[in-house]
PDB file of N, CA and C in Angstrom:
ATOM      1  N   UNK A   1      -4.382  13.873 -22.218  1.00  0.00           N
ATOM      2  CA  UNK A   1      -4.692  13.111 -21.029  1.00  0.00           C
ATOM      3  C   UNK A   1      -5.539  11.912 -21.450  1.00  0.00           C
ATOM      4  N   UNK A   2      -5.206  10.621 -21.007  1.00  0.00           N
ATOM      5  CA  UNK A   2      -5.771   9.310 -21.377  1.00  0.00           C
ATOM      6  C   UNK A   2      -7.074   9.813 -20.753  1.00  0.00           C
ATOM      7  N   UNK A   3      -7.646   8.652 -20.823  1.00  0.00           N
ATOM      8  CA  UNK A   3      -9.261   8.177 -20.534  1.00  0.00           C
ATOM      9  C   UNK A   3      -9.336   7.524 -18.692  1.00  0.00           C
ATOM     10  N   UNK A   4      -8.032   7.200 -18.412  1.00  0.00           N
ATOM     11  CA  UNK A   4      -7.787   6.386 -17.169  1.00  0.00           C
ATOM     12  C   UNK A   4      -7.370   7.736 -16.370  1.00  0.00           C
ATOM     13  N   UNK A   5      -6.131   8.113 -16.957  1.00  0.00           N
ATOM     14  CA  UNK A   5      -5.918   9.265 -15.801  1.00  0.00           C
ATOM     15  C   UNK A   5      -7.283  10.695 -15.723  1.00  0.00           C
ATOM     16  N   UNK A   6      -8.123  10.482 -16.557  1.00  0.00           N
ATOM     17  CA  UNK A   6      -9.479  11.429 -16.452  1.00  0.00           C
ATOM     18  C   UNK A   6     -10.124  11.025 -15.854  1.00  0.00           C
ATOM     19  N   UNK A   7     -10.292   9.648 -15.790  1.00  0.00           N
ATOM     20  CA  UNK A   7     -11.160   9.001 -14.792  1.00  0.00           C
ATOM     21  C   UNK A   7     -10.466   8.760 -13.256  1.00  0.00           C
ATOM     22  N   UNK A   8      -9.162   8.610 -13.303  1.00  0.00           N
ATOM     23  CA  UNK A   8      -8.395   8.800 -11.902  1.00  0.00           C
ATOM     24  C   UNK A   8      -9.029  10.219 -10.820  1.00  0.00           C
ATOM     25  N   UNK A   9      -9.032  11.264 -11.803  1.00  0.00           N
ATOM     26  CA  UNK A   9      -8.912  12.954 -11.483  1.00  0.00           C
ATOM     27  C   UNK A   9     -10.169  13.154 -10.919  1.00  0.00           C
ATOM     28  N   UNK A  10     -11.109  12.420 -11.642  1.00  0.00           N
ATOM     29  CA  UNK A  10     -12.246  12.499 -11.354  1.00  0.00           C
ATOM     30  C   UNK A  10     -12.470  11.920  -9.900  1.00  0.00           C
ATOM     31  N   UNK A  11     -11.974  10.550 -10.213  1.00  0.00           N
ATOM     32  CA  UNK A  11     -12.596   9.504  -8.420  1.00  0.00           C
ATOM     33  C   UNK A  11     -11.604  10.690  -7.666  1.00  0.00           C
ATOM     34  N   UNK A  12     -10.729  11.237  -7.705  1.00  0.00           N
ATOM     35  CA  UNK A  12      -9.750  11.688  -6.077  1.00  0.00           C
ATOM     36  C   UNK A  12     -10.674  13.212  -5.802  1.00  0.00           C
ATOM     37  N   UNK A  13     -11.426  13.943  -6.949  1.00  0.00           N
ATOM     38  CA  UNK A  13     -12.104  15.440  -6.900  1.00  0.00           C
ATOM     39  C   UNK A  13     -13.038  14.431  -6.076  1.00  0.00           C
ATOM     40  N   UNK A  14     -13.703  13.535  -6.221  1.00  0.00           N
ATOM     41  CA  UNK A  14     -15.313  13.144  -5.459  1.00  0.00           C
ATOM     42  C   UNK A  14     -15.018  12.595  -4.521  1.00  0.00           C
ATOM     43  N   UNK A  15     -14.095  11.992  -4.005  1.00  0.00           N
ATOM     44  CA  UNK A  15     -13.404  11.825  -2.972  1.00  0.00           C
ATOM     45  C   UNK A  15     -12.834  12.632  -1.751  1.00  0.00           C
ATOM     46  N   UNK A  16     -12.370  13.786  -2.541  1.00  0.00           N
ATOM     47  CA  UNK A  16     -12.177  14.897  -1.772  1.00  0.00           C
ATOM     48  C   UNK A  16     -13.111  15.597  -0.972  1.00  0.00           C
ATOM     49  N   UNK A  17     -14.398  15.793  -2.188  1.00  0.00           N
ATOM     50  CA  UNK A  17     -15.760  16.661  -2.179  1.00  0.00           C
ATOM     51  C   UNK A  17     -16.481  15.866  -1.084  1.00  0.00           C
ATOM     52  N   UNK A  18     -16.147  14.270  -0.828  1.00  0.00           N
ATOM     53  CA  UNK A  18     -17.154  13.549   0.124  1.00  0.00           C
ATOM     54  C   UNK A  18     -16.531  14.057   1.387  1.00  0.00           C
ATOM     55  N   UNK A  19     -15.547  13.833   1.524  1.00  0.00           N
ATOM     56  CA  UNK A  19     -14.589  13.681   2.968  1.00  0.00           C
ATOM     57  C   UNK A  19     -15.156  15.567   3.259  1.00  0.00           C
ATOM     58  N   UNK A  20     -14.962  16.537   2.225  1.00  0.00           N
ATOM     59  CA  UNK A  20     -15.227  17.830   2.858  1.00  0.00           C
ATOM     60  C   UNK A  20     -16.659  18.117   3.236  1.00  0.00           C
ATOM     61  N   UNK A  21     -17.783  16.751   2.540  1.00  0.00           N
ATOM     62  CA  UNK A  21     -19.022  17.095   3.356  1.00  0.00           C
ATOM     63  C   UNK A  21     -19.225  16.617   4.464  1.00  0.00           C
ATOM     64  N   UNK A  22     -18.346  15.672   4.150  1.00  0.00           N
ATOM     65  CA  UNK A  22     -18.565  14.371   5.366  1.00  0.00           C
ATOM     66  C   UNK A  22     -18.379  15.298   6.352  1.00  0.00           C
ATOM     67  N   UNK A  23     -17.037  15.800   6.804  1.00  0.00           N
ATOM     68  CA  UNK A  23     -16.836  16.202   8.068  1.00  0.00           C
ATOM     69  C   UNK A  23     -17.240  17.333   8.598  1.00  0.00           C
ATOM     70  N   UNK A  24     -17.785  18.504   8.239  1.00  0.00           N
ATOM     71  CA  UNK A  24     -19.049  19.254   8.750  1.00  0.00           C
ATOM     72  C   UNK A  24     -20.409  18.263   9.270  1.00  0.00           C
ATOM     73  N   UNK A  25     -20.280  17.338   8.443  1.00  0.00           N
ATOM     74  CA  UNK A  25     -22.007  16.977   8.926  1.00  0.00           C
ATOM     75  C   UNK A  25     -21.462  16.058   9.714  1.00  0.00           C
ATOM     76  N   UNK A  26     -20.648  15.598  10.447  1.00  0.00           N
ATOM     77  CA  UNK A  26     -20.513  14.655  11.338  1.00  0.00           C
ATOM     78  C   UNK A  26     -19.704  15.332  12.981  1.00  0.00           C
ATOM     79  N   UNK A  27     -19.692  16.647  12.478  1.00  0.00           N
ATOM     80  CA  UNK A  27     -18.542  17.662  13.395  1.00  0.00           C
ATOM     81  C   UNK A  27     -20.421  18.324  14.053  1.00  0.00           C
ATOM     82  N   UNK A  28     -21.116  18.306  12.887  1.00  0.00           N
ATOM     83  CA  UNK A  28     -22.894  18.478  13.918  1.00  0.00           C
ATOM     84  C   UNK A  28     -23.471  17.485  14.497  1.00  0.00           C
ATOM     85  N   UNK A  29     -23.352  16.088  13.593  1.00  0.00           N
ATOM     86  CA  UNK A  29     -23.528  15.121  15.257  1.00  0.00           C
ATOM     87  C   UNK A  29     -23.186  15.151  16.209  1.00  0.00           C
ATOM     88  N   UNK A  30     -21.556  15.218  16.527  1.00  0.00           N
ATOM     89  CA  UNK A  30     -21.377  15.345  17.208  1.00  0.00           C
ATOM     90  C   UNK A  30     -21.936  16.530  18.446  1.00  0.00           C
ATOM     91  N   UNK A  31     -22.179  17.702  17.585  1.00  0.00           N
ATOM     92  CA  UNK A  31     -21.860  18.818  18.305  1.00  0.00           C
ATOM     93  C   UNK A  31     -23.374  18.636  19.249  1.00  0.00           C
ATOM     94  N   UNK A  32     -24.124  18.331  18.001  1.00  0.00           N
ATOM     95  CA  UNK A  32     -25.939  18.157  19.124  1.00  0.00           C
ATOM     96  C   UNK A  32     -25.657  16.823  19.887  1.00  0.00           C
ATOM     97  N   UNK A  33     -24.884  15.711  20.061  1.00  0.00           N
ATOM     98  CA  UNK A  33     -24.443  14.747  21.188  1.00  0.00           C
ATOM     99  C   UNK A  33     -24.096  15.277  22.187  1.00  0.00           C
ATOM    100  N   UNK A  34     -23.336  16.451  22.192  1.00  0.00           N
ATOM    101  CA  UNK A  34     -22.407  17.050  23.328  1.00  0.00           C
ATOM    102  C   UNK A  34     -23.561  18.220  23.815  1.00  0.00           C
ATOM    103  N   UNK A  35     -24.312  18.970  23.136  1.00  0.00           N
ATOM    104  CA  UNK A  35     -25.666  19.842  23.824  1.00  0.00           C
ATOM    105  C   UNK A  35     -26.448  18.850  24.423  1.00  0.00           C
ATOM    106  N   UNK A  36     -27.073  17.693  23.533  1.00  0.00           N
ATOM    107  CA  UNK A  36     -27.437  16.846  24.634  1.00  0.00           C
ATOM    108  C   UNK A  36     -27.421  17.035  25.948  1.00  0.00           C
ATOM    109  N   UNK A  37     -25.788  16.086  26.020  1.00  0.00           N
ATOM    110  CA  UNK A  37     -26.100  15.408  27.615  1.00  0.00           C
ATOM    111  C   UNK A  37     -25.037  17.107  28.122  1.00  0.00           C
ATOM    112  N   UNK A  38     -24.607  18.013  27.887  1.00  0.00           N
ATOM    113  CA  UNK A  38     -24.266  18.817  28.840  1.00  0.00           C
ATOM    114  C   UNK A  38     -25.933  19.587  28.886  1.00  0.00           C
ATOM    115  N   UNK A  39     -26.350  19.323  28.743  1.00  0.00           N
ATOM    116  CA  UNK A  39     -28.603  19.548  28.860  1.00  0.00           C
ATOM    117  C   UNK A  39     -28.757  18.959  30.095  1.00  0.00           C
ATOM    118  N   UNK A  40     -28.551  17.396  29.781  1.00  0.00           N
ATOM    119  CA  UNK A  40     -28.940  16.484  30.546  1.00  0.00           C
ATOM    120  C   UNK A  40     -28.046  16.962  32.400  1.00  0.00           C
ATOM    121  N   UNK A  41     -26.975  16.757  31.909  1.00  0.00           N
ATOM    122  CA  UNK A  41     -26.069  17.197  33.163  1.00  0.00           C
ATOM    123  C   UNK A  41     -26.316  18.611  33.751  1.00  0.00           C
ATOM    124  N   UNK A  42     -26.874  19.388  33.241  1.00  0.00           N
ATOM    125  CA  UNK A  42     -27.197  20.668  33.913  1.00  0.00           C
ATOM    126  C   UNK A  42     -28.229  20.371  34.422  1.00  0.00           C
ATOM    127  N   UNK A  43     -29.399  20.057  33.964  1.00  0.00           N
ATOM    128  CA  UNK A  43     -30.673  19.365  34.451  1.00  0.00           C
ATOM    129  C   UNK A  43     -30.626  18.588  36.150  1.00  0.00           C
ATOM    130  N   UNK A  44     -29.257  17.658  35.562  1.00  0.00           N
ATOM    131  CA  UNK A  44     -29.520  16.544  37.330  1.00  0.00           C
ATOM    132  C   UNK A  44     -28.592  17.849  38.419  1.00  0.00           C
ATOM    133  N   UNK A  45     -27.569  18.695  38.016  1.00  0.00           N
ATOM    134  CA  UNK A  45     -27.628  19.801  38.609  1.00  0.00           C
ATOM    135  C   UNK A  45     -28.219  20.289  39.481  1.00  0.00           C
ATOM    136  N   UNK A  46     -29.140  20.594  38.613  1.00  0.00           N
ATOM    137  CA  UNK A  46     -30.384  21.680  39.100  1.00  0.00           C
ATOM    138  C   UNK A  46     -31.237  20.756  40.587  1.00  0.00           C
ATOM    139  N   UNK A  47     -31.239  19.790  39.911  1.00  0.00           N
ATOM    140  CA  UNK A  47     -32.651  18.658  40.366  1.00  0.00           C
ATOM    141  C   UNK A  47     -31.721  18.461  41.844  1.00  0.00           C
ATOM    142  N   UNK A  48     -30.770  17.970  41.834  1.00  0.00           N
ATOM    143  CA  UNK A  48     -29.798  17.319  43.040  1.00  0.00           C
ATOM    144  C   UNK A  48     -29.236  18.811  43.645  1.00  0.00           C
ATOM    145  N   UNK A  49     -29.491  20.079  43.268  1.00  0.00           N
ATOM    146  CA  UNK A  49     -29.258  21.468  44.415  1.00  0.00           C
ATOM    147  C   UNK A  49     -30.410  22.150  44.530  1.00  0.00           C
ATOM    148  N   UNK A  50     -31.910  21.623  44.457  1.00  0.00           N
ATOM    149  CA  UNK A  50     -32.958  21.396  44.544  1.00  0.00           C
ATOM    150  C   UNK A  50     -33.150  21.607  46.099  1.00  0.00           C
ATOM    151  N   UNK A  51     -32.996  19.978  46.027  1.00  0.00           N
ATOM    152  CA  UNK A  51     -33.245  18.908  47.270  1.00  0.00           C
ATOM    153  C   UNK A  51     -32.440  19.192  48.100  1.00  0.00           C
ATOM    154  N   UNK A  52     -31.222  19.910  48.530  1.00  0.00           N
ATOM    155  CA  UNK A  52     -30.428  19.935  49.694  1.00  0.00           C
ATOM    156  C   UNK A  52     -30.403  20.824  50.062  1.00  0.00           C
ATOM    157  N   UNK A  53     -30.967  21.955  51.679  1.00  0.00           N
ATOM    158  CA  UNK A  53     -30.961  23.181  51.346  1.00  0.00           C
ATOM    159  C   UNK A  53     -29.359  23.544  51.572  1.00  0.00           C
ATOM    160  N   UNK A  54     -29.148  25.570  51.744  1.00  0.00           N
ATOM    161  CA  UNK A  54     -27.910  25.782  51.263  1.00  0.00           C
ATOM    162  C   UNK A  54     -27.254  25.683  52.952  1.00  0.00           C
ATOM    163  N   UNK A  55     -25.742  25.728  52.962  1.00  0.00           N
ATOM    164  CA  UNK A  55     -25.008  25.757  54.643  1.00  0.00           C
ATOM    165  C   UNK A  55     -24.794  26.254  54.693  1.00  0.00           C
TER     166      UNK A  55
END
């Protein structure tokens, strides 16, 4: 095996290895974005069946 295709093998393994960290740690941004505001939205919920009594 040349020196080029070792160095090819190499960039597509670290390439691979990024994209498989990448997308766990960006699948948890997301995931604490979405606890967030369904937080937030349960919250004005609460607050807005508060204030109105029941019929």
């Amino acid at each position: 095996m040349s020196t080029w295709w070792l160095f090819a093998v190499g960039v597509a393994v670290t390439a691979v290895v990024a994209i498989g960290l990448a997308l766990p740690i960006y699948g948890a941004i997301l995931d604490g974005r979405y606890e967030r505001e369904s937080a937030e939205v349960l919250e004005l919920s609460k607050e807005r069946a508060g204030r109105r009594p029941a019929a």
